[in-house]
C-alpha atoms as a PDB file:
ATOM      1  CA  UNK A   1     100.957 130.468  62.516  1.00  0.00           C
ATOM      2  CA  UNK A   2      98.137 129.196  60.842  1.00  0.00           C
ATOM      3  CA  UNK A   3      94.219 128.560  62.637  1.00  0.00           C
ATOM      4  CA  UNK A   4      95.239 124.788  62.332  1.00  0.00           C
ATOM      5  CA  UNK A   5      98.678 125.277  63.982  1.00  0.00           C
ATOM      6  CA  UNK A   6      97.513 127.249  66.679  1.00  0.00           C
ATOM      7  CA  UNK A   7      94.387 124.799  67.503  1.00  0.00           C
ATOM      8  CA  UNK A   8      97.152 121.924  68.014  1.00  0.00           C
ATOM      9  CA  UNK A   9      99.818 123.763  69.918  1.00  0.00           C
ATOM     10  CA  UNK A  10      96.961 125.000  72.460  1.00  0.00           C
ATOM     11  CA  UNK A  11      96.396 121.054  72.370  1.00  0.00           C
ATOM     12  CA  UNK A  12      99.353 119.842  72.772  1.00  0.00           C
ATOM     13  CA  UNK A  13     100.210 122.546  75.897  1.00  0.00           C
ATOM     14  CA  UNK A  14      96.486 121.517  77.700  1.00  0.00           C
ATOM     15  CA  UNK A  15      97.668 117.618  77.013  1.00  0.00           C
ATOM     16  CA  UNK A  16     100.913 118.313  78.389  1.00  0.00           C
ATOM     17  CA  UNK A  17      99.677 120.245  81.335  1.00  0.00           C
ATOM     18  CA  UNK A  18      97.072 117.219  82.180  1.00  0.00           C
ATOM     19  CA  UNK A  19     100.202 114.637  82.006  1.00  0.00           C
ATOM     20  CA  UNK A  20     101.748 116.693  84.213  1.00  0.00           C
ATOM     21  CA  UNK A  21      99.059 116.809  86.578  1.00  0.00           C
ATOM     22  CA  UNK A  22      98.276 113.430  86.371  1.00  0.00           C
ATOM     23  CA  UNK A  23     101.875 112.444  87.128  1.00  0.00           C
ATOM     24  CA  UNK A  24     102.165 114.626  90.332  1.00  0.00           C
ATOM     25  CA  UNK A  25      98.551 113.262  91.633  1.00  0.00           C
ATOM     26  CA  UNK A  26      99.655 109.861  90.926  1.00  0.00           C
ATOM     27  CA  UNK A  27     103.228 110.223  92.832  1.00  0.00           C
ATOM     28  CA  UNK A  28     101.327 111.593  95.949  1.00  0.00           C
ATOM     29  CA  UNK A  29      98.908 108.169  96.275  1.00  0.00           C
ATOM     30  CA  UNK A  30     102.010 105.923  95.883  1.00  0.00           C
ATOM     31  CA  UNK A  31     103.536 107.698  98.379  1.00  0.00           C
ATOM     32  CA  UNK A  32     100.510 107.821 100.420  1.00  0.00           C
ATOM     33  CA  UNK A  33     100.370 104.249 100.011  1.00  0.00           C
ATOM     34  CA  UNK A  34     103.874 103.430 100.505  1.00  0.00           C
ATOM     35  CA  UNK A  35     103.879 105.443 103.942  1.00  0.00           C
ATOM     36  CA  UNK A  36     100.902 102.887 104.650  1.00  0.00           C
ATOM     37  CA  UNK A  37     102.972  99.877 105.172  1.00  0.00           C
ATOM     38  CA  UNK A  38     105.600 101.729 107.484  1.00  0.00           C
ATOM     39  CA  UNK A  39     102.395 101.529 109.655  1.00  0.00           C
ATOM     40  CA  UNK A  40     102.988  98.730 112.298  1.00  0.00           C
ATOM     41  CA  UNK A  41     100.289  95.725 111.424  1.00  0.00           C
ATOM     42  CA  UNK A  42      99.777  96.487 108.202  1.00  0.00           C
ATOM     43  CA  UNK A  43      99.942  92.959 107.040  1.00  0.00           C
ATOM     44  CA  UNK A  44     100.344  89.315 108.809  1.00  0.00           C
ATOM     45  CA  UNK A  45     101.044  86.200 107.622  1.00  0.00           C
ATOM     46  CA  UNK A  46      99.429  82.709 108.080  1.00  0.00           C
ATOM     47  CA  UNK A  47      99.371  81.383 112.363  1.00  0.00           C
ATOM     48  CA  UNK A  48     101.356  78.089 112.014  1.00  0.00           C
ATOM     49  CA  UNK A  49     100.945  77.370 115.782  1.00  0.00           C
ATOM     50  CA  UNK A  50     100.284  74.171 115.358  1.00  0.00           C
ATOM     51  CA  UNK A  51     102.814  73.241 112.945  1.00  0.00           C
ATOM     52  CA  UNK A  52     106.496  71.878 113.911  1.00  0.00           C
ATOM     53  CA  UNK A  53     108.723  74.460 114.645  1.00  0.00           C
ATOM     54  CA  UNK A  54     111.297  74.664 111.348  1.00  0.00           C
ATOM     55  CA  UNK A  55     115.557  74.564 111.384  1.00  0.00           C
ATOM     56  CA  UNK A  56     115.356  78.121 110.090  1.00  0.00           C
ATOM     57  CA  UNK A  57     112.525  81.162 109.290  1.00  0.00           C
ATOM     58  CA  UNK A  58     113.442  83.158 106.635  1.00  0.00           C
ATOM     59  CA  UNK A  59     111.524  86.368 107.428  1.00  0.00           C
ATOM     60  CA  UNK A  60     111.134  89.865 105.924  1.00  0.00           C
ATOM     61  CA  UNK A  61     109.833  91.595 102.997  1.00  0.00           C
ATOM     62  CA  UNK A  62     108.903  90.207  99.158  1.00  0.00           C
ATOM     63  CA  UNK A  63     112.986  88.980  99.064  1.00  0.00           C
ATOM     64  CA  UNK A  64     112.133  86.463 102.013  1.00  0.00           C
ATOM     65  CA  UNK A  65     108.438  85.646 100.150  1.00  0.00           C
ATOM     66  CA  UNK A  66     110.349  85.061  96.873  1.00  0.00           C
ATOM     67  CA  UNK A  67     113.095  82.223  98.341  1.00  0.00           C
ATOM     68  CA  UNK A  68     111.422  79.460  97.156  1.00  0.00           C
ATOM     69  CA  UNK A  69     112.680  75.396  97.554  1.00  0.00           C
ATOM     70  CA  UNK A  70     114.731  77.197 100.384  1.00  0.00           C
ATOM     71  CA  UNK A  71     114.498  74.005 101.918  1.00  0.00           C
ATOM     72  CA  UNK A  72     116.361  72.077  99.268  1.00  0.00           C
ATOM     73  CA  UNK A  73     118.680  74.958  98.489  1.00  0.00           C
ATOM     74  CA  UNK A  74     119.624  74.978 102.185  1.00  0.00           C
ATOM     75  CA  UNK A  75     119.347  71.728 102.631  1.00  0.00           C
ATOM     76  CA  UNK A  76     116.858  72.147 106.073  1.00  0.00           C
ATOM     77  CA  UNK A  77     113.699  72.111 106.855  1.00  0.00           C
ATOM     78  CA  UNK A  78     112.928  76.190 106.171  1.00  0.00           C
ATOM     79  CA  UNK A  79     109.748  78.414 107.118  1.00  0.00           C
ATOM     80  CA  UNK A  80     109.098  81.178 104.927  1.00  0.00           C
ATOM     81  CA  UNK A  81     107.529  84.221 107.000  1.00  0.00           C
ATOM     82  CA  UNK A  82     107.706  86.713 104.358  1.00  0.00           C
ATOM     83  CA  UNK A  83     105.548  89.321 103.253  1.00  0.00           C
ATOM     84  CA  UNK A  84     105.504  91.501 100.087  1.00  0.00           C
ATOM     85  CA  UNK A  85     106.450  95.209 100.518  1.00  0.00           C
ATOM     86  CA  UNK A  86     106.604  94.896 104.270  1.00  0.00           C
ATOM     87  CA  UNK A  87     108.884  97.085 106.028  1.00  0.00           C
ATOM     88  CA  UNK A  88     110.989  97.134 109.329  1.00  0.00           C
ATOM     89  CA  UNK A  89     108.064  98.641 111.868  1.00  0.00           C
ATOM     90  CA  UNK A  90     105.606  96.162 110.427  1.00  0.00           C
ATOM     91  CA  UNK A  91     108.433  92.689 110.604  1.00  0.00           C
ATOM     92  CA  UNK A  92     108.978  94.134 114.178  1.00  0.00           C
ATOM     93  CA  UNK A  93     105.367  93.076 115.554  1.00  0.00           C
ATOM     94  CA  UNK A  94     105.275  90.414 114.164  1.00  0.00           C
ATOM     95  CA  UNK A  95     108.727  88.961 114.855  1.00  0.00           C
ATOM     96  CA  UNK A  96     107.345  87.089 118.174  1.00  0.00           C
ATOM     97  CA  UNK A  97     104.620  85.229 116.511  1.00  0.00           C
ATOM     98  CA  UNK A  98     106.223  84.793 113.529  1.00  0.00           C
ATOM     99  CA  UNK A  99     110.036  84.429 114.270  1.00  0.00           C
ATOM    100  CA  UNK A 100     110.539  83.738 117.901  1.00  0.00           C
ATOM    101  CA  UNK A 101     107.268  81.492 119.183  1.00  0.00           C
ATOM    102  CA  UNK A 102     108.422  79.306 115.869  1.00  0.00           C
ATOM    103  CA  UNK A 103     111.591  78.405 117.830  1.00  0.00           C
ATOM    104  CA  UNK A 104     114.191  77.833 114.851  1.00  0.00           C
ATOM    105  CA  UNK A 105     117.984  77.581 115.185  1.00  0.00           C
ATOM    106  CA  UNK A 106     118.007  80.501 112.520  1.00  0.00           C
ATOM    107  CA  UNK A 107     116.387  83.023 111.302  1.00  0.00           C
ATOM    108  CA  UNK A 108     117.528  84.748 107.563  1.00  0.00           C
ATOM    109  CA  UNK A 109     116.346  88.064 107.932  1.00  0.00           C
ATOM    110  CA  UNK A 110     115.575  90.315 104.313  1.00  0.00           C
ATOM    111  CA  UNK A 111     114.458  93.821 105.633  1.00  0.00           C
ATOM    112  CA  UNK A 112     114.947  97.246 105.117  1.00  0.00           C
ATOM    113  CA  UNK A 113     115.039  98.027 101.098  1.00  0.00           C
ATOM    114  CA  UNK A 114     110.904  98.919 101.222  1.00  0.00           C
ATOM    115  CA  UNK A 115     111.320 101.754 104.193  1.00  0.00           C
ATOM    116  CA  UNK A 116     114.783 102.905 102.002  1.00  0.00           C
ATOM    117  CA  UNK A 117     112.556 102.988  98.837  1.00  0.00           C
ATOM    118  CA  UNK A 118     110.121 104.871 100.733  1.00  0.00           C
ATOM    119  CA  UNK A 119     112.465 107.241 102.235  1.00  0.00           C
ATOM    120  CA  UNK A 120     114.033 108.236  99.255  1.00  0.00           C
ATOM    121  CA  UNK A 121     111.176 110.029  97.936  1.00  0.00           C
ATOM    122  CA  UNK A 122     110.775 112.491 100.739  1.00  0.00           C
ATOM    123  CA  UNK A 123     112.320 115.662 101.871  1.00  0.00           C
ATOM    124  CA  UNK A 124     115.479 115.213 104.068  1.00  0.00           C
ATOM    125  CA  UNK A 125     113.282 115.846 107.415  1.00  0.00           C
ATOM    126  CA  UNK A 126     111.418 112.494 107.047  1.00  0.00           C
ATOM    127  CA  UNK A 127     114.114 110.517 105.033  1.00  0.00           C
ATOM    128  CA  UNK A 128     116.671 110.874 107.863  1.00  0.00           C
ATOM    129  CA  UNK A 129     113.781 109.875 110.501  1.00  0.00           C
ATOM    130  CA  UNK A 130     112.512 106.323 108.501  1.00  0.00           C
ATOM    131  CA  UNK A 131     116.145 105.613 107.768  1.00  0.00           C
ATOM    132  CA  UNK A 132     117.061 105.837 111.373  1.00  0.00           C
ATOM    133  CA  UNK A 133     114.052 103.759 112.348  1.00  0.00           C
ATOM    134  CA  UNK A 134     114.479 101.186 109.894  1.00  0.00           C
ATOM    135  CA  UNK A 135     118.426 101.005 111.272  1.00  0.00           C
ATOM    136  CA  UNK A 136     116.946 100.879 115.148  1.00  0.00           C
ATOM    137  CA  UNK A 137     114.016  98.294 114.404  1.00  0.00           C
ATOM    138  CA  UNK A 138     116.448  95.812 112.381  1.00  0.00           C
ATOM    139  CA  UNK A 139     118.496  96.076 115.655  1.00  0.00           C
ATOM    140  CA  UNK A 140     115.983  95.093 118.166  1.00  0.00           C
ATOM    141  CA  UNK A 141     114.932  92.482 115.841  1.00  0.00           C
ATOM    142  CA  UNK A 142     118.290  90.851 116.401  1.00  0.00           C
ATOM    143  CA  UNK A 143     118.676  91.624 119.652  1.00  0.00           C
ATOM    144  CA  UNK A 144     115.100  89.400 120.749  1.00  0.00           C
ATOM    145  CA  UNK A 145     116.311  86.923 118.379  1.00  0.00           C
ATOM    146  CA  UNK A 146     119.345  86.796 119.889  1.00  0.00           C
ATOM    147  CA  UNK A 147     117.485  86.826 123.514  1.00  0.00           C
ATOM    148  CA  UNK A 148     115.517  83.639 122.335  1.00  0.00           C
ATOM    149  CA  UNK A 149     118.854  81.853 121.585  1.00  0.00           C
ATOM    150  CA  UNK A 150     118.091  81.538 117.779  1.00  0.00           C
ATOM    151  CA  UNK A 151     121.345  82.432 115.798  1.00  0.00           C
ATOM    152  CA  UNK A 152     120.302  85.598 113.294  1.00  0.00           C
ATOM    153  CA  UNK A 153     121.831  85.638 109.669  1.00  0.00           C
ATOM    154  CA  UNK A 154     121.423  89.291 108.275  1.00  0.00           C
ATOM    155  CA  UNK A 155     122.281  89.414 104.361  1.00  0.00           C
ATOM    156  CA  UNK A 156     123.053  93.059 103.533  1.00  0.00           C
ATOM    157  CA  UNK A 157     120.808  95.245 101.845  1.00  0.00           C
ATOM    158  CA  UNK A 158     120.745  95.474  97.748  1.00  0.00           C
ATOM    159  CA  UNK A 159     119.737  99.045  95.971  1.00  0.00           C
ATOM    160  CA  UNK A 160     117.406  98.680  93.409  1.00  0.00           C
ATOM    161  CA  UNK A 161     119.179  97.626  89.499  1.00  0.00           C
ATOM    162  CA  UNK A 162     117.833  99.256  86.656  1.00  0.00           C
ATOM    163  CA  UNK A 163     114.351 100.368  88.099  1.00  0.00           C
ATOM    164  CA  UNK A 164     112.167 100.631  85.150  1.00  0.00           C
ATOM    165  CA  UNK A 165     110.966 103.870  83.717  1.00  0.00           C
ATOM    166  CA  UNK A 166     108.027 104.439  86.221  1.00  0.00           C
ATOM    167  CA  UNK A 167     109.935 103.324  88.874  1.00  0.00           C
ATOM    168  CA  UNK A 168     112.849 105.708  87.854  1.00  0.00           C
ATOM    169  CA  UNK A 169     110.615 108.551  88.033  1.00  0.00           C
ATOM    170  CA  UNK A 170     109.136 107.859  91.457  1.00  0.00           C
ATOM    171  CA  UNK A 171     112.337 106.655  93.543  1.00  0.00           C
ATOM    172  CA  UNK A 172     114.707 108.744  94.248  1.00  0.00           C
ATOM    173  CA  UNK A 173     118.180 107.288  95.056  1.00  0.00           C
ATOM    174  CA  UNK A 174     118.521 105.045  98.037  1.00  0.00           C
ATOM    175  CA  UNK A 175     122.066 103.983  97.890  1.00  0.00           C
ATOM    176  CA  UNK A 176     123.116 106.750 100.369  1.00  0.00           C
ATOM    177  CA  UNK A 177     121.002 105.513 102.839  1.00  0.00           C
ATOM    178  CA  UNK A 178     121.365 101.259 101.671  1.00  0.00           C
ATOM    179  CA  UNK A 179     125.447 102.005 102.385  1.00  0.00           C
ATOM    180  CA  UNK A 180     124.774 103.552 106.054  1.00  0.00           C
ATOM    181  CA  UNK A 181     122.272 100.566 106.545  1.00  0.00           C
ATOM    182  CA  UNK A 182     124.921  98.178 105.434  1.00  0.00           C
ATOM    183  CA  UNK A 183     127.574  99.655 107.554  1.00  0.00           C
ATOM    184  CA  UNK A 184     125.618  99.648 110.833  1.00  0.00           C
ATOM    185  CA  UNK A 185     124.316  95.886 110.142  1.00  0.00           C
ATOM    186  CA  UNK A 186     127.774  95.211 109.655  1.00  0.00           C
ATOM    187  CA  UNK A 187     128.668  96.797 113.176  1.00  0.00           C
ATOM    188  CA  UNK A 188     126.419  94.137 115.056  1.00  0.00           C
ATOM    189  CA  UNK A 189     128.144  90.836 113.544  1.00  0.00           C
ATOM    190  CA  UNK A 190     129.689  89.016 116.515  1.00  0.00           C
ATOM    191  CA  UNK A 191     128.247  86.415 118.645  1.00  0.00           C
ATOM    192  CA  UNK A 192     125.182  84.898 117.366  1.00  0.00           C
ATOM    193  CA  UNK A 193     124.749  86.707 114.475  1.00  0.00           C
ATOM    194  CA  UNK A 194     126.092  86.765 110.705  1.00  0.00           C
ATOM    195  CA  UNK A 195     126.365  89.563 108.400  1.00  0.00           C
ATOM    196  CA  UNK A 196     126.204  88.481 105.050  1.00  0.00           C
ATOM    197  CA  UNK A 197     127.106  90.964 102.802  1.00  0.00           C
ATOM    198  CA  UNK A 198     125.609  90.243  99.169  1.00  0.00           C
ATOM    199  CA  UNK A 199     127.989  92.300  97.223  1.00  0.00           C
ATOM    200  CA  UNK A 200     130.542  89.601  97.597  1.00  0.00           C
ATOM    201  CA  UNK A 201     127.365  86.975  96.302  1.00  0.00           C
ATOM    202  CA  UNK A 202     125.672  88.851  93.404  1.00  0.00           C
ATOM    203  CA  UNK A 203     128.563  91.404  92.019  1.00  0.00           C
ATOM    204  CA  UNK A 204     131.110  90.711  89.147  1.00  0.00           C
ATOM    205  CA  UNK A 205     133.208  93.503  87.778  1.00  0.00           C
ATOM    206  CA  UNK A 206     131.890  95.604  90.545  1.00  0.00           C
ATOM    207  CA  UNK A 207     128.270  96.221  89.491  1.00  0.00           C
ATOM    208  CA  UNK A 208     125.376  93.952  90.452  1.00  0.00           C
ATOM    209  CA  UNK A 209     124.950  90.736  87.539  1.00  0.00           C
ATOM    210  CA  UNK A 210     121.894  91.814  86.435  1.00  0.00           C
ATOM    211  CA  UNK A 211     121.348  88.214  85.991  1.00  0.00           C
ATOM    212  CA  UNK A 212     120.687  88.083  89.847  1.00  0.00           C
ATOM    213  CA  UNK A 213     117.171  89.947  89.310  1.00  0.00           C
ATOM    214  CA  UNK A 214     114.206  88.913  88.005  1.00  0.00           C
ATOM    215  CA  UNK A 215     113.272  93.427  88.208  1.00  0.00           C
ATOM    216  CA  UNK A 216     114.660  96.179  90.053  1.00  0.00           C
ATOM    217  CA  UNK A 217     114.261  94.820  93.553  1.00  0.00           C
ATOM    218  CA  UNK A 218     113.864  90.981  93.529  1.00  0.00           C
ATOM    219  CA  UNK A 219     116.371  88.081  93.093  1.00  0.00           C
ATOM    220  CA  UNK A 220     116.320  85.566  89.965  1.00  0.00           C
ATOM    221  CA  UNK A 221     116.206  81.808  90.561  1.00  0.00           C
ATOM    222  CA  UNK A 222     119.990  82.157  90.207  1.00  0.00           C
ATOM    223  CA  UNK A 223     120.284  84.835  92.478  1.00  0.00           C
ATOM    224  CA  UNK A 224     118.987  82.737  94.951  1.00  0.00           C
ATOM    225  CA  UNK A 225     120.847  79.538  94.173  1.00  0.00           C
ATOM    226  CA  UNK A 226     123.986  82.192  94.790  1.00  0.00           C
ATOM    227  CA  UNK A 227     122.780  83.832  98.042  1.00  0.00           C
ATOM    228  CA  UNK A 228     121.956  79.993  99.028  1.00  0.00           C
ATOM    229  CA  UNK A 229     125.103  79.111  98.707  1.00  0.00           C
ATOM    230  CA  UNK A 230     126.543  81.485 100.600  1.00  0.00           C
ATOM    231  CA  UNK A 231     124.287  81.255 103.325  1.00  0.00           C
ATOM    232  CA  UNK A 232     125.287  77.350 103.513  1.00  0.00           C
ATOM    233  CA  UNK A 233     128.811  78.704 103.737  1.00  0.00           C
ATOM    234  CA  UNK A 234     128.122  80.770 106.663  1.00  0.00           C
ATOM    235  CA  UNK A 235     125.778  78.107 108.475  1.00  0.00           C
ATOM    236  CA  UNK A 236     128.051  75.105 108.063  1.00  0.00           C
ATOM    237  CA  UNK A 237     131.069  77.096 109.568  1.00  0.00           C
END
């Protein structure tokens, strides 16, 4: 090996070692950052006190934040109480002001894909413990709802489609945990409360129309006009 040869091999090995290094570091903040918004109070959104109480709240993460001209896709007068990259302990404070003191008919409720996300990029220990809490939180969300006398409509969880290459390399895979999230949402359908389960909405052939997402994790215009027409199903039966 020549002087040459041996000058850019020791550069490419110190450039691959800082790439390396740089990836790990980076990993560890988003993490850091993601475990952030599992803190409860994170984030709030606007008061409307004042403001008439709406037919329905659709409340949750960036997948309630996103449904927009809910009113004329569900054809009543909708409150969006949605906030990007929230997560289940966070949606649980804030449910009184921002669900319950609103006094709908109906709240929509997206929650639960941001804690999965997060949990999927731990060790088994602290997976199992933020996918248990996000499964008891979403339940005593329902349950005050249900207290209040406001009728809760619970569309099922989607896993991520086609996560881009960074996201690829910093998620590990939820679907494990999106299934058992599914299956116990599904367990509290009965009085008062729909499950909606989106596979039947946003599937053809048995994988997710990709058509449905605008990226990994958020619904296209014609996603929504889908899941809005299922959710008129469900409210005008």
């Amino acid at each position: 090996m020549t002087k040459r040869q041996k000058f850019w091999s020791r550069v490419t090995v110190v450039l691959l070692a800082s790439a390396i290094v740089a990836f790990f570091a980076a990993r560890a903040f988003y993490i850091e950052y993601r475990l952030g918004h599992l803190e409860p109070g994170w984030a709030s959104v606007a008061d409307r006190s004042g403001a008439p109480s709406p037919d329905i709240v659709i409340f949750g993460d960036s997948r309630a934040a996103n449904f927009r001209g809910a009113d004329a896709l569900l054809g009543r007068g909708v409150e969006i109480a949605g906030i990007g990259g929230d997560t289940t302990p966070n949606m649980l404070v804030r449910l009184q002001k921002d669900v319950i003191e609103r006094k709908p008919d109906a709240v929509i409720i997206f929650a639960g894909i941001n804690d999965l996300n997060t949990a999927s990029m731990l060790e088994d220990g602290k997976r199992a413990g933020i996918v248990a809490a996000a499964q008891a939180n979403l339940a005593a969300m329902i349950a005050a709802c249900r207290e209040a006398g406001i009728e809760v409509i619970i569309p099922s969880v989607t896993p991520p489609v086609q996560p881009d290459i960074a996201r690829a390399l910093l998620w590990g895979d939820s679907s494990p945990d999106v299934e058992a999230l599914n299956e116990r949402l599904a367990e509290l359908n009965g009085e008062g409360v729909i499950y909606l389960p989106l596979e039947m909405v946003l599937m053809a052939g048995g994988e997710y129309g990709r058509e449905n997402f605008v990226d990994a994790l958020h619904y296209s215009p014609l996603g929504y006009e889908r899941i809005a027409a299922a959710l008129r199903g469900v409210m005008d039966d």
